[in-house]
C-alpha atoms as a PDB file:
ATOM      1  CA  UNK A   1      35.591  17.463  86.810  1.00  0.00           C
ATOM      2  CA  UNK A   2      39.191  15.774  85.884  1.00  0.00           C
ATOM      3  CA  UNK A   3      40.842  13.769  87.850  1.00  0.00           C
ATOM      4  CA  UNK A   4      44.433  14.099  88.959  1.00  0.00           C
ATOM      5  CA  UNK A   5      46.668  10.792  88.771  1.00  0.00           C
ATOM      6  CA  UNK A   6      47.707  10.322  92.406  1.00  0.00           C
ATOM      7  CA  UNK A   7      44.628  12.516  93.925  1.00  0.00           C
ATOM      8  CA  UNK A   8      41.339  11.725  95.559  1.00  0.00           C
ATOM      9  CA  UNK A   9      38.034  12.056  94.312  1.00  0.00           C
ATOM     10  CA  UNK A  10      36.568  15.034  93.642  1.00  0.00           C
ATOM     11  CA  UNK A  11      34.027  14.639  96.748  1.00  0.00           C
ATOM     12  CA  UNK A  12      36.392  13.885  98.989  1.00  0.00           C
ATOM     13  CA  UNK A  13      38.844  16.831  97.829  1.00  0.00           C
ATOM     14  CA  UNK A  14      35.928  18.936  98.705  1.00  0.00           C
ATOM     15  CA  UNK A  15      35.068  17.779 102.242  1.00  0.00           C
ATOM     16  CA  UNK A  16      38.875  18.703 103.342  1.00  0.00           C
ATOM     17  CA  UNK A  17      38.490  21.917 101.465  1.00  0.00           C
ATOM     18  CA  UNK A  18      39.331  25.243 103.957  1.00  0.00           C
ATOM     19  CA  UNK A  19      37.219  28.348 103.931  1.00  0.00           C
ATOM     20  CA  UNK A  20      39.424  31.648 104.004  1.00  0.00           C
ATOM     21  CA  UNK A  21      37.502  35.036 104.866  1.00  0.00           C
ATOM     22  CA  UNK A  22      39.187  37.395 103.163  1.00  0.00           C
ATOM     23  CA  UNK A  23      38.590  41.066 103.739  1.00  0.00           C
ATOM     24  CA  UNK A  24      36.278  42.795 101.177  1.00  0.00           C
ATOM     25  CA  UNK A  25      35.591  39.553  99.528  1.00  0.00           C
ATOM     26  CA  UNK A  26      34.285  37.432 101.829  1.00  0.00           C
ATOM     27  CA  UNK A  27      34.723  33.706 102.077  1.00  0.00           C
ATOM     28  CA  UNK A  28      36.305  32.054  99.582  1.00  0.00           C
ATOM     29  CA  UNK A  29      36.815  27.983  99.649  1.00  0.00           C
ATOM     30  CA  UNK A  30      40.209  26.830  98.874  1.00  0.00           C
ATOM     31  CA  UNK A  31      41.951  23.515  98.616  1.00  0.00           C
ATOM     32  CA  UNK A  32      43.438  21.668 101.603  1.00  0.00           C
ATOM     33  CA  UNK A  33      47.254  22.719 101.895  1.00  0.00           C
ATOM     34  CA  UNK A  34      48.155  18.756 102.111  1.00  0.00           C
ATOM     35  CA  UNK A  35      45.769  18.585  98.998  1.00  0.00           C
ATOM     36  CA  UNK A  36      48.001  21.860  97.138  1.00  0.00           C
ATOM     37  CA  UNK A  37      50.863  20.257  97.634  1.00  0.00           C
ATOM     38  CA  UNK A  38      50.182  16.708  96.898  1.00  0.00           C
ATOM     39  CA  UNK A  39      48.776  17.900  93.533  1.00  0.00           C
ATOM     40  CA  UNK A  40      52.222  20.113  92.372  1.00  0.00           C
ATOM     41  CA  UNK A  41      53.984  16.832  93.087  1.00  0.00           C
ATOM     42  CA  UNK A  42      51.772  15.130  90.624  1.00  0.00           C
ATOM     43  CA  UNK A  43      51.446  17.704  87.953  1.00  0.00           C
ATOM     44  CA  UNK A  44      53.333  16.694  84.734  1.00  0.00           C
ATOM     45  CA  UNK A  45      54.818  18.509  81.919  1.00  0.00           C
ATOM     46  CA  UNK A  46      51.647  18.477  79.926  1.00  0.00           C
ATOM     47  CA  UNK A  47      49.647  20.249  82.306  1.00  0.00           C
END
């Protein structure tokens, strides 16, 4: 998996990840909120 400038490793993305049960779907992992937002702040043009 890419890396992000300004981000964490993947592995420890993953151990602040958040699991959401969601109704009729189940649990679904998503990223950290401080993780979300840190990585719109570092998205660029290209992306």
């Amino acid at each position: 998996m890419g890396r992000r400038r300004g981000m964490g490793e993947f592995e420890e993305l993953w151990e602040r990840q958040v699991e959401v049960d969601l109704p009729e779907v189940g649990l679904v992992a998503v990223m950290a909120l401080e993780d979300l937002v840190k990585s719109k702040k570092t998205q660029t043009d290209n992306d």
